[in-house]
C-alpha atoms as a PDB file:
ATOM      1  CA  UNK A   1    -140.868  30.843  26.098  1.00  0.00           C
ATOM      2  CA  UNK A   2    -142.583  32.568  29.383  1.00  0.00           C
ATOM      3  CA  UNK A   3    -145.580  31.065  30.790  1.00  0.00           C
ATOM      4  CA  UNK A   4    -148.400  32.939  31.236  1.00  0.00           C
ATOM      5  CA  UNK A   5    -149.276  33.486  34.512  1.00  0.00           C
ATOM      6  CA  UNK A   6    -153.251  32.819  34.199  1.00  0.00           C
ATOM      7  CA  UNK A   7    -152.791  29.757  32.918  1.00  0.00           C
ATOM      8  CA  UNK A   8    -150.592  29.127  35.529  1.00  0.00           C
ATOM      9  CA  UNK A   9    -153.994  30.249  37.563  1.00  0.00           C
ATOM     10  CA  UNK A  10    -156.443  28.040  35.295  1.00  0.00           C
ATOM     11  CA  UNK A  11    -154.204  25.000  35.768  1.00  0.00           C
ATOM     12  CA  UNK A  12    -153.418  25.311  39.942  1.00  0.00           C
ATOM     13  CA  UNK A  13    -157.298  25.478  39.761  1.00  0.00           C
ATOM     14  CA  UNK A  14    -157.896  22.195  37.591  1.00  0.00           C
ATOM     15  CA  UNK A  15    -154.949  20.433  39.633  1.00  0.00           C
ATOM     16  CA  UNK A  16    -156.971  21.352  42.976  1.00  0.00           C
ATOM     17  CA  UNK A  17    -160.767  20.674  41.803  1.00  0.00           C
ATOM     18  CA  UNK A  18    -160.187  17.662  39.736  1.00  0.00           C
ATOM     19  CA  UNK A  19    -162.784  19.101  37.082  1.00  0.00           C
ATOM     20  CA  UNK A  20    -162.324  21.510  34.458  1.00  0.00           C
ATOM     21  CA  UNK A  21    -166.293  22.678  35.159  1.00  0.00           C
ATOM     22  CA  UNK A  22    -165.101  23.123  38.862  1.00  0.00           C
ATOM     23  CA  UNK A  23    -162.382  24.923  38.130  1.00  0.00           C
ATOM     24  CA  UNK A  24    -163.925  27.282  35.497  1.00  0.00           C
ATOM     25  CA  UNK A  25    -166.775  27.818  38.303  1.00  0.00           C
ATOM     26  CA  UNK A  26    -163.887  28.837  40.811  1.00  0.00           C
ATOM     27  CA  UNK A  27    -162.295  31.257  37.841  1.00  0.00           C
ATOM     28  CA  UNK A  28    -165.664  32.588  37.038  1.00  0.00           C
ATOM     29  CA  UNK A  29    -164.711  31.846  33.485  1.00  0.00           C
ATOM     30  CA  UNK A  30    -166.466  29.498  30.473  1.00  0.00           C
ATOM     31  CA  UNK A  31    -164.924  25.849  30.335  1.00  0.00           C
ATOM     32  CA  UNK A  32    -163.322  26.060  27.036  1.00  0.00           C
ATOM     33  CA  UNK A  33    -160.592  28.651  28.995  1.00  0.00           C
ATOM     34  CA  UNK A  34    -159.524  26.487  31.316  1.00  0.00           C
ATOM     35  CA  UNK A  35    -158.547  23.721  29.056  1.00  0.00           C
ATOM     36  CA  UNK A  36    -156.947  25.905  25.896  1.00  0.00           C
ATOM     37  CA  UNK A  37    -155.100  27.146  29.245  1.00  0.00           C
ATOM     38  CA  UNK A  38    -154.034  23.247  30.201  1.00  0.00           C
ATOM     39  CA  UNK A  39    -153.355  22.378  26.532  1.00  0.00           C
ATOM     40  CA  UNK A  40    -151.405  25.896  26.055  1.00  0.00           C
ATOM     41  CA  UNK A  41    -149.333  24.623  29.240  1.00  0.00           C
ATOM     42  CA  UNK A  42    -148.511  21.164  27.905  1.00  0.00           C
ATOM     43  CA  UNK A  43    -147.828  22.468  24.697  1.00  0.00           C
ATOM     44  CA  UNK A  44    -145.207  25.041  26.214  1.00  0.00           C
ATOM     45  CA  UNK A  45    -143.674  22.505  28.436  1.00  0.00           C
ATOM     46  CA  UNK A  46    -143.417  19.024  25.874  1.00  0.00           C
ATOM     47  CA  UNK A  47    -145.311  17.037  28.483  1.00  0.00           C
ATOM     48  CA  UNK A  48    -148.944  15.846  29.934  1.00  0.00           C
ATOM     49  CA  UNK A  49    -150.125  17.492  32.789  1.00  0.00           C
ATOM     50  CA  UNK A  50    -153.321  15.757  33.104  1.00  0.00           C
ATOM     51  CA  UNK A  51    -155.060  12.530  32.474  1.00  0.00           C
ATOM     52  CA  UNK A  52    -158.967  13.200  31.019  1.00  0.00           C
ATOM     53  CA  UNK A  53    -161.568  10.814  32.011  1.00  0.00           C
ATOM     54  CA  UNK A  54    -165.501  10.958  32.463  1.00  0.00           C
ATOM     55  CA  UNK A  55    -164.575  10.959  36.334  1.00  0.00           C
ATOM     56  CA  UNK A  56    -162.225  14.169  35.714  1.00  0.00           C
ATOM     57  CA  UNK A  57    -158.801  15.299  35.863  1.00  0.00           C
ATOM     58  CA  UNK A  58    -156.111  13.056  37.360  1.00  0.00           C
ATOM     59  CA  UNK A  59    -152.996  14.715  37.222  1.00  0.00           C
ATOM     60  CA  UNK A  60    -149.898  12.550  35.771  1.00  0.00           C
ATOM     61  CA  UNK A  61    -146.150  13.056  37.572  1.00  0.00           C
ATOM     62  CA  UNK A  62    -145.612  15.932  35.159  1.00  0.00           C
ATOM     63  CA  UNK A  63    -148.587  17.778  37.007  1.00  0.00           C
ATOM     64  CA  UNK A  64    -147.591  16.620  40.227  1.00  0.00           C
ATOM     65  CA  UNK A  65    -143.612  18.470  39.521  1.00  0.00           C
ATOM     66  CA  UNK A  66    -145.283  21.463  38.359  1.00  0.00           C
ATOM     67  CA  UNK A  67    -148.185  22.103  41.017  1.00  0.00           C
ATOM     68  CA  UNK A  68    -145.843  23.322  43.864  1.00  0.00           C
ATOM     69  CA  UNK A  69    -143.642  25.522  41.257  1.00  0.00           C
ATOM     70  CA  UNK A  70    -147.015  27.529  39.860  1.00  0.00           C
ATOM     71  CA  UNK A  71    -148.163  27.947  43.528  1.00  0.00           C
ATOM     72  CA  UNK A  72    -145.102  29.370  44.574  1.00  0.00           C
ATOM     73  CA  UNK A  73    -144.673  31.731  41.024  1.00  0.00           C
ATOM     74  CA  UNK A  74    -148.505  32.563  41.644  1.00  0.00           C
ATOM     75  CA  UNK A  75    -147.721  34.244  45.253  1.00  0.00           C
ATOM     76  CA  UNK A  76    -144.157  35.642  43.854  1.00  0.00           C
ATOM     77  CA  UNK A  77    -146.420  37.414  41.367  1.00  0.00           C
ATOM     78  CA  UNK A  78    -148.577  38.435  43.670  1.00  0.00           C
ATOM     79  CA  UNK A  79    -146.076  39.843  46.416  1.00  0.00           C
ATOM     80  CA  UNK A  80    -144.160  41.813  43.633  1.00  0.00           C
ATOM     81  CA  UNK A  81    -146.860  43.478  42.647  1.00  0.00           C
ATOM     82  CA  UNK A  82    -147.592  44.184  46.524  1.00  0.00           C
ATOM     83  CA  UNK A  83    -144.214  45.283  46.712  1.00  0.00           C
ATOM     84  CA  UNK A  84    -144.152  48.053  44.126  1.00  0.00           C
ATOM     85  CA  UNK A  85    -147.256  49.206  44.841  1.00  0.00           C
ATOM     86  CA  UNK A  86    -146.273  52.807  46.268  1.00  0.00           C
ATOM     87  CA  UNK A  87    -149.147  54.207  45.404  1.00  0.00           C
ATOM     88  CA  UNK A  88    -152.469  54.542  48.326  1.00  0.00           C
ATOM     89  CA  UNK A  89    -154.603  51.523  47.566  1.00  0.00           C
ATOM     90  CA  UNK A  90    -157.064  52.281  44.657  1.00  0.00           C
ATOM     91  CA  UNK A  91    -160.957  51.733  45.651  1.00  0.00           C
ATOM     92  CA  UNK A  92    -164.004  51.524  43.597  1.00  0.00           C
ATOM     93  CA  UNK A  93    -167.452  51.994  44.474  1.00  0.00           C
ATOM     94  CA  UNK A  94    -170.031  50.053  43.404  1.00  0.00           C
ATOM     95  CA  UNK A  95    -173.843  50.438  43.179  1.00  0.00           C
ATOM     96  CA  UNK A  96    -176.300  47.004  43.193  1.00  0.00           C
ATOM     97  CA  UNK A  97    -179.915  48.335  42.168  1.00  0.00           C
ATOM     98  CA  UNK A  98    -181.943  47.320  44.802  1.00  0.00           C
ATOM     99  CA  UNK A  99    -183.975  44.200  43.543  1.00  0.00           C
ATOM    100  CA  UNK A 100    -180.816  42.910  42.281  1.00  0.00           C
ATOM    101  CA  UNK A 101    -179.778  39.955  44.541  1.00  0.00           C
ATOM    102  CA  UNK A 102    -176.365  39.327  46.264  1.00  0.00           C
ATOM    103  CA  UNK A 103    -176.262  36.008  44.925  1.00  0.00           C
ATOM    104  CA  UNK A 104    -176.507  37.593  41.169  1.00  0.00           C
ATOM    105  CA  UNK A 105    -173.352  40.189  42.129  1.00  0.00           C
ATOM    106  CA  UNK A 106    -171.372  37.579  43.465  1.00  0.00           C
ATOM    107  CA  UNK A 107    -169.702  36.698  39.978  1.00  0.00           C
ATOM    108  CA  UNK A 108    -169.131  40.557  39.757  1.00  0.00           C
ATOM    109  CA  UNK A 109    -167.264  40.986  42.713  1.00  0.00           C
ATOM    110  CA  UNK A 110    -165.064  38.305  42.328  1.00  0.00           C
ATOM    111  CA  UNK A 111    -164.301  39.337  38.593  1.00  0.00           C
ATOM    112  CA  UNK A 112    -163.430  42.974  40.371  1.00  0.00           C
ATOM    113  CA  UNK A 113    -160.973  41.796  42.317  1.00  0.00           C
ATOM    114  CA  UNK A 114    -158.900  40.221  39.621  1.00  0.00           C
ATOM    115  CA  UNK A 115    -159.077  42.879  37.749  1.00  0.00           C
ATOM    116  CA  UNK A 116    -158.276  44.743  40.642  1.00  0.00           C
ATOM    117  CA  UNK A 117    -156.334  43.270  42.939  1.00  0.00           C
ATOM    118  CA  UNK A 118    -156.027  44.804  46.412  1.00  0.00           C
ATOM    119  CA  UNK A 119    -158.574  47.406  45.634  1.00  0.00           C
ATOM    120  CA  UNK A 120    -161.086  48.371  48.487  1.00  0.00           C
ATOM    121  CA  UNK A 121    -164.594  47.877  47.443  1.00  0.00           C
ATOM    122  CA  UNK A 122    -167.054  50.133  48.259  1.00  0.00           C
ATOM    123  CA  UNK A 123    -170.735  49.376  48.072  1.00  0.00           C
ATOM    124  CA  UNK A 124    -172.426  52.588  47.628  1.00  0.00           C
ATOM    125  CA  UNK A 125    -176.242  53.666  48.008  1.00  0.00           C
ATOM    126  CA  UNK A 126    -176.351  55.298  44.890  1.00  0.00           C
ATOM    127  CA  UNK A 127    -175.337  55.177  41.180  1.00  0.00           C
ATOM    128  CA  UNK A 128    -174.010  59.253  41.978  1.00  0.00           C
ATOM    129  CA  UNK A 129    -171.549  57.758  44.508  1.00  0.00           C
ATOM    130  CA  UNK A 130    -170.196  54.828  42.377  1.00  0.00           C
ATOM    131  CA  UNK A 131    -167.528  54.076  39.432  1.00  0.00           C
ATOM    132  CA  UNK A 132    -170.085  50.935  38.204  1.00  0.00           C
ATOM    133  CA  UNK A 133    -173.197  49.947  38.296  1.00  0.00           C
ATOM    134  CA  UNK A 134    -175.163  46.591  37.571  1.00  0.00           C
ATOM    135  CA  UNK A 135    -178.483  47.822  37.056  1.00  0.00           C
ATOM    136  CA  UNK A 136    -181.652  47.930  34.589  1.00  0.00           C
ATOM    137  CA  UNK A 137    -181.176  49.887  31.429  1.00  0.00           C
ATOM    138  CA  UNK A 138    -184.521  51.761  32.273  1.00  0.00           C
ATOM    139  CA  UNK A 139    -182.604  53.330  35.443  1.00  0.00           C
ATOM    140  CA  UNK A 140    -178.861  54.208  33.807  1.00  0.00           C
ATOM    141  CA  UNK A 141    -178.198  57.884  34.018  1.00  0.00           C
ATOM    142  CA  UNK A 142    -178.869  59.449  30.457  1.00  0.00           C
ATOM    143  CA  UNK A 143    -174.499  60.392  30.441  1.00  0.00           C
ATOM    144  CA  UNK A 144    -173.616  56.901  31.369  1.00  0.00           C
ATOM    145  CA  UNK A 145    -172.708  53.625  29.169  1.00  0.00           C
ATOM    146  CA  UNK A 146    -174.492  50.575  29.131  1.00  0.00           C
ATOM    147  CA  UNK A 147    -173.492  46.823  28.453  1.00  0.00           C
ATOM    148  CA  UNK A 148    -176.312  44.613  28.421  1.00  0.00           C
ATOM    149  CA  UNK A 149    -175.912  41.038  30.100  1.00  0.00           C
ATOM    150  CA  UNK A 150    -179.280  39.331  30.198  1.00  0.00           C
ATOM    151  CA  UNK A 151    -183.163  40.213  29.331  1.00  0.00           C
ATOM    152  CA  UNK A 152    -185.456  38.530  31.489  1.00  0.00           C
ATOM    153  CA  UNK A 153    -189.687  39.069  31.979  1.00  0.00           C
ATOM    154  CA  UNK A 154    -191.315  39.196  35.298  1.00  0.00           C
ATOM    155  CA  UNK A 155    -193.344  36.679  36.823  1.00  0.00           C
ATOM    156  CA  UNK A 156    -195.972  35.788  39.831  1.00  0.00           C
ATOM    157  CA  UNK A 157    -194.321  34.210  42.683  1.00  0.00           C
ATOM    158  CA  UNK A 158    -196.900  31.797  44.525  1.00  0.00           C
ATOM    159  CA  UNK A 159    -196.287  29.855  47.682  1.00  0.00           C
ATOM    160  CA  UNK A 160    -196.852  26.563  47.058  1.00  0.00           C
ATOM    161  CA  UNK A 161    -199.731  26.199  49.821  1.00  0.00           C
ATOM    162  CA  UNK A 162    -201.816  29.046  48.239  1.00  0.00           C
ATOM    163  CA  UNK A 163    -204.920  27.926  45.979  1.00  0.00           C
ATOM    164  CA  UNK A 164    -203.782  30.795  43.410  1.00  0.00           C
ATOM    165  CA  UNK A 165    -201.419  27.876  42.882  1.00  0.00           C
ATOM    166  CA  UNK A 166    -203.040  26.236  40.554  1.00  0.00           C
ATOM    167  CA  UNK A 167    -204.023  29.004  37.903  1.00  0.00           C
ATOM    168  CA  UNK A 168    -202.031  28.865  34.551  1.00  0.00           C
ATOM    169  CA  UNK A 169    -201.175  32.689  34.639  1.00  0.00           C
ATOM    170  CA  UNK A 170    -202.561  36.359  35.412  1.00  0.00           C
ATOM    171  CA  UNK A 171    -204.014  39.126  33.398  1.00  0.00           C
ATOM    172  CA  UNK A 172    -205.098  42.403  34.974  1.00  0.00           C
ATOM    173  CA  UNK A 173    -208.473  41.163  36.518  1.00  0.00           C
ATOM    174  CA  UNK A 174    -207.128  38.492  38.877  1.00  0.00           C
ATOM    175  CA  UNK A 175    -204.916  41.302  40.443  1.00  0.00           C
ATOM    176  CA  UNK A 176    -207.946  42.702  41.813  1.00  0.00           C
ATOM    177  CA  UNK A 177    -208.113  41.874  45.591  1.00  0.00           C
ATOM    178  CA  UNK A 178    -205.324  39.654  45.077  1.00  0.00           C
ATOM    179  CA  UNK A 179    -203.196  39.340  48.377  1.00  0.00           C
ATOM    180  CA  UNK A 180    -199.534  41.051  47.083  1.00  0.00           C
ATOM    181  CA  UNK A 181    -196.035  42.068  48.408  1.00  0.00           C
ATOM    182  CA  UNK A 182    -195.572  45.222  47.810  1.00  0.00           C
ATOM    183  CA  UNK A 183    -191.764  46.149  46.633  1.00  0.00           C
ATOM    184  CA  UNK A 184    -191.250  49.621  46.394  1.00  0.00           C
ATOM    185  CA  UNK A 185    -187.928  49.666  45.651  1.00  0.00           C
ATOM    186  CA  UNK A 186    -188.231  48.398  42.022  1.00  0.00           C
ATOM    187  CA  UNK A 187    -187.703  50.570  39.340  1.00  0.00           C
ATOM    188  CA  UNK A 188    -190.773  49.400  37.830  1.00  0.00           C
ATOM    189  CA  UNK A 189    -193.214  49.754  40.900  1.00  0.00           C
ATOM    190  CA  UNK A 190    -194.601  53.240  39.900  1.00  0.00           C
ATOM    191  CA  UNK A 191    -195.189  52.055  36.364  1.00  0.00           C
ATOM    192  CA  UNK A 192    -197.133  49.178  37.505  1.00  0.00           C
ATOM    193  CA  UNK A 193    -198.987  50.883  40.273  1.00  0.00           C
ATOM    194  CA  UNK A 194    -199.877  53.645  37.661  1.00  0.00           C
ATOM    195  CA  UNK A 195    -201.106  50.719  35.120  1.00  0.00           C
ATOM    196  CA  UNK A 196    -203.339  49.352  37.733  1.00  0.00           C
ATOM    197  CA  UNK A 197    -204.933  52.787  39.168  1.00  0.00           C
ATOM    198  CA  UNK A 198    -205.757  53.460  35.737  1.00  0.00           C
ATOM    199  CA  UNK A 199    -207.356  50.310  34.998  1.00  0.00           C
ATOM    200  CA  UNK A 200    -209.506  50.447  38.684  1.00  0.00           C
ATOM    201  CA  UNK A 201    -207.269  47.387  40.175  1.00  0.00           C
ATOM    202  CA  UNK A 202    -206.591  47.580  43.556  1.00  0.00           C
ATOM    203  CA  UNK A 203    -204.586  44.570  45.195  1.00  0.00           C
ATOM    204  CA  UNK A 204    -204.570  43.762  48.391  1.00  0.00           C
ATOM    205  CA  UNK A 205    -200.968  44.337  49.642  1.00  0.00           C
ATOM    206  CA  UNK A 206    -200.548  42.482  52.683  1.00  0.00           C
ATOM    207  CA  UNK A 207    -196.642  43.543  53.173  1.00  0.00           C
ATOM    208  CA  UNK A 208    -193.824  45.616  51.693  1.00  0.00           C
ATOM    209  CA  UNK A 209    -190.443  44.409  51.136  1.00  0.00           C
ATOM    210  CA  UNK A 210    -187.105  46.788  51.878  1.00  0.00           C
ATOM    211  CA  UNK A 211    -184.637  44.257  49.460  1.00  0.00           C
ATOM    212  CA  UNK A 212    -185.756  41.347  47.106  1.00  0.00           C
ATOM    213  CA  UNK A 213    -184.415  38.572  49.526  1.00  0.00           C
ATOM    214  CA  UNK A 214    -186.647  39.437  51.733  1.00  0.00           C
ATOM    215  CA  UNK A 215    -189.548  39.515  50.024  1.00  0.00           C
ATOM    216  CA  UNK A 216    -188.838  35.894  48.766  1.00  0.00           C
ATOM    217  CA  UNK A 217    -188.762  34.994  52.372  1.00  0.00           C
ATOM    218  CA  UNK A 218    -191.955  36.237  52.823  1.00  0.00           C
ATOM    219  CA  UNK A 219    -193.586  35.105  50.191  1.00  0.00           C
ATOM    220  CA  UNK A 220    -192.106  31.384  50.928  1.00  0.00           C
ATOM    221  CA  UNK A 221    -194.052  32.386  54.878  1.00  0.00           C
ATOM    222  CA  UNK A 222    -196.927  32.487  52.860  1.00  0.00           C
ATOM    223  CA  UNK A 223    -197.979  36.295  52.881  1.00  0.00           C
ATOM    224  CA  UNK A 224    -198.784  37.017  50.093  1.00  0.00           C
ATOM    225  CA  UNK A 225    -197.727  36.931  46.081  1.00  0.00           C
ATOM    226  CA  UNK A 226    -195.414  39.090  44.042  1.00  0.00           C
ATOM    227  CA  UNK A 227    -193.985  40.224  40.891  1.00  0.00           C
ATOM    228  CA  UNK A 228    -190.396  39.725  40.497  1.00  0.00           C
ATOM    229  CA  UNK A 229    -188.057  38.944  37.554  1.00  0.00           C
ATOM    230  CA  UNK A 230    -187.991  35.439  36.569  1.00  0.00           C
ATOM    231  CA  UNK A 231    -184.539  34.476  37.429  1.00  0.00           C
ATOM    232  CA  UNK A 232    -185.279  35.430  41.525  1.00  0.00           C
ATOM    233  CA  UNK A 233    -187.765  32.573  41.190  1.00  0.00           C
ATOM    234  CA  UNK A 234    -185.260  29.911  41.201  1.00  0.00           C
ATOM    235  CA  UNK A 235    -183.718  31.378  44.838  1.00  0.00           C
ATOM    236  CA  UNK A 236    -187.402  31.256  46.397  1.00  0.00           C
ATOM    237  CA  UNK A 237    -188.414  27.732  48.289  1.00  0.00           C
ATOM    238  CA  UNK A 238    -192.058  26.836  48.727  1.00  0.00           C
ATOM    239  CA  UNK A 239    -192.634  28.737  45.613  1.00  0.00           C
ATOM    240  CA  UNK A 240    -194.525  28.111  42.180  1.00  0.00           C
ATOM    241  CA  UNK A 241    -193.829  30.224  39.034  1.00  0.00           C
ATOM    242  CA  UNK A 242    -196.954  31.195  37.150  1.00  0.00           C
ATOM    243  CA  UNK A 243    -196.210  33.818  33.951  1.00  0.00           C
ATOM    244  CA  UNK A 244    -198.175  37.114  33.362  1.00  0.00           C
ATOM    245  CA  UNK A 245    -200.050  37.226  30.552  1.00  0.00           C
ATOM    246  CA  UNK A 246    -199.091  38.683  27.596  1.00  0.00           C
ATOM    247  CA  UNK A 247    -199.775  42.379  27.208  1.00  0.00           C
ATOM    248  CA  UNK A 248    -199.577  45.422  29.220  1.00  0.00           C
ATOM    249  CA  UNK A 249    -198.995  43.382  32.246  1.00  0.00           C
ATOM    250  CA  UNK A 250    -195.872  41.839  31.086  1.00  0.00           C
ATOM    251  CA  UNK A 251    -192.754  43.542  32.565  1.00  0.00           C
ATOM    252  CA  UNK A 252    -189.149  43.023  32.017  1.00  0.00           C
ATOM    253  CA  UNK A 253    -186.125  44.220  32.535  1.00  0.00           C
ATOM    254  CA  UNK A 254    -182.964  44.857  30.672  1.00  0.00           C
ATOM    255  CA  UNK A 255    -179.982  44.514  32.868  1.00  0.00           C
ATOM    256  CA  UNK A 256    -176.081  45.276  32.239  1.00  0.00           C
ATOM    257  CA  UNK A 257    -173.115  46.994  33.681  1.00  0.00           C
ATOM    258  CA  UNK A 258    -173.007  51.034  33.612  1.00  0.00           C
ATOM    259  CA  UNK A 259    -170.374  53.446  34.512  1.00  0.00           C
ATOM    260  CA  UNK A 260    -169.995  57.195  33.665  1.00  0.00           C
ATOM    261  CA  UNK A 261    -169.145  57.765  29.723  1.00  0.00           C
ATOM    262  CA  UNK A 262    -166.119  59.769  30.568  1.00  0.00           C
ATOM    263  CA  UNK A 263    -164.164  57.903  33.513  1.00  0.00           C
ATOM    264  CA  UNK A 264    -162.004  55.726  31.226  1.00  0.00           C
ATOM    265  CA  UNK A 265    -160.171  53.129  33.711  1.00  0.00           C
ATOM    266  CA  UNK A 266    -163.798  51.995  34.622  1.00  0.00           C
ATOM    267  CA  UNK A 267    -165.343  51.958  31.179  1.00  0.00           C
ATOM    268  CA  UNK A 268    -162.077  50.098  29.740  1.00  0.00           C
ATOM    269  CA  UNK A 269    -163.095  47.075  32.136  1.00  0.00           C
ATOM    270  CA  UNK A 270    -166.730  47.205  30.841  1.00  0.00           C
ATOM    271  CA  UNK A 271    -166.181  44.420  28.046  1.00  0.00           C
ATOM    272  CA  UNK A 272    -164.001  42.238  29.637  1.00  0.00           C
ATOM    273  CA  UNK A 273    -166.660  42.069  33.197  1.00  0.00           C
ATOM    274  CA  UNK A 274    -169.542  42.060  30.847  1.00  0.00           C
ATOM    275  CA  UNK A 275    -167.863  38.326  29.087  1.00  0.00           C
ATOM    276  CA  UNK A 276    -166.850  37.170  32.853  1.00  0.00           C
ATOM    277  CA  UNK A 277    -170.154  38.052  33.704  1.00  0.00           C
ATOM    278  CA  UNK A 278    -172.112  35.949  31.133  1.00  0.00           C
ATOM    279  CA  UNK A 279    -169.878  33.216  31.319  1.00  0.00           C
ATOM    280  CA  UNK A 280    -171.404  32.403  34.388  1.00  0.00           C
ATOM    281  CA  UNK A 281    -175.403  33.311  33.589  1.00  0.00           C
ATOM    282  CA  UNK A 282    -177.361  30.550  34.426  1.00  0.00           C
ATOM    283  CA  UNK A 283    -178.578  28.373  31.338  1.00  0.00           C
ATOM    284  CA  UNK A 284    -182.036  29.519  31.159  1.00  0.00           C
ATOM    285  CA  UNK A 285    -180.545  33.660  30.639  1.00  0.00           C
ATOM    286  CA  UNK A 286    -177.490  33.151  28.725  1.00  0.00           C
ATOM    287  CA  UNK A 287    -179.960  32.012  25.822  1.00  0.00           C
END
């Protein structure tokens, strides 16, 4: 019987973190993989591999024989395909919309390059320049499929010194003269911009931002507030979260993975990135 080589992966993973939720966090898959991988291993080879406790994995003499052999098939696996790769190294662009942050893409870019191994990745400035996309449904290209991976509202970001602190939430009227960071580079800026000409708001922008990390860092200085989608909140210090109330002022966004409908490599990978993807949403998005 051959053994599959991502178990293999999965199991060199548990042996080195100790913890099945370590080593799925490593893998960028859900837990439940790693250990049908473990028991699809011990079930192969007639033997324990592991001994399961609250304090984690401890691997048993079986493990210990097989650790060094799957380290050394892993990097025989990976040389042959090295080796027969004749062919000019493949490369992919990829476009981040702007107010999406690094720390969101991460899980992205490591799920690219095993699906891709030795690829070149190529950040791009433009969805026109790229193969796939992670951005808002709102600013896909009409010709281009969409996978959806989370839904999430926007929300007033408040340093934690200011007295707006302390209010429960925002309708339009307490934008009025209200000391904001301006970031222009959100798809939704000219929408809400329009909203509050037309309703005779007029903030008082103190700042504008070029990328979202940024602007958390200047809203944690204390410059001013701003409007971003909830899940930034969690990566800003000195902050407080206060939610916009409901109606015309509440924004969200709809974001997923997007490629062009007719290149087919890229749109075959789609699914499977998508499912790597939300594996690793946080708790409050993946519901």
């Amino acid at each position: 019987m051959l053994v599959d080589l991502r178990a293999l992966g999965y199991f060199v993973a548990a042996f080195e973190e100790r913890s099945v939720t370590a080593a799925a966090r490593r893998c960028f898959v859900a837990q439940p993989s790693i250990s049908m991988a473990i028991k699809g291993l011990e079930e192969a080879l007639g033997t324990v591999l592991f001994e399961r406790s609250r304090s984690g994995l401890a691997p048993t003499p079986a493990g210990e024989r097989l650790y060094p052999r799957a380290c050394s098939l892993l990097a025989q696996s990976t040389a042959m395909v090295r080796d027969f790769r004749d062919s000019p190294r493949a490369t992919l662009g990829l476009y981040l919309q702007d107010d999406v942050l690094v720390h969101t893409a991460a899980p992205l870019i490591a799920l690219l390059d095993q699906h891709l191994p030795g690829a070149t990745l190529r950040l791009t400035a433009s969805m026109e320049e790229a193969q796939l996309g992670l951005v808002a449904e709102s600013c896909k290209r009409a010709t281009d499929v969409f996978v959806p991976l989370w839904r999430e509202p926007y929300v007033m970001l408040v340093p934690e010194s200011h007295p707006l602190r302390f209010r429960k939430g925002f309708a339009w009227d307490d934008l009025q003269g209200m000391p904001l960071i301006e970031r222009p580079y959100c798809p939704q800026q000219q929408s809400f911009a329009r909203l509050l000409a037309e309703r005779g708001v007029v903030p008082d922008v103190r700042a504008s931002a070029a990328r979202e990390e940024l602007l958390l860092h200047m809203v944690e200085l204390g410059l001013g507030l701003a409007i971003v989608p909830a899940s930034h909140a969690h990566h800003a210090r000195r902050t407080v979260v206060r939610p916009l109330e409901a109606g015309p002022i509440a924004f969200e966004r709809h974001l997923g993975l997007a490629c062009a409908a007719h290149d087919g490599p890229t749109r075959a990978m789609l699914e499977p990135l998508a499912a790597g993807m939300r594996a690793r949403l946080p708790q409050a998005l993946a519901a």
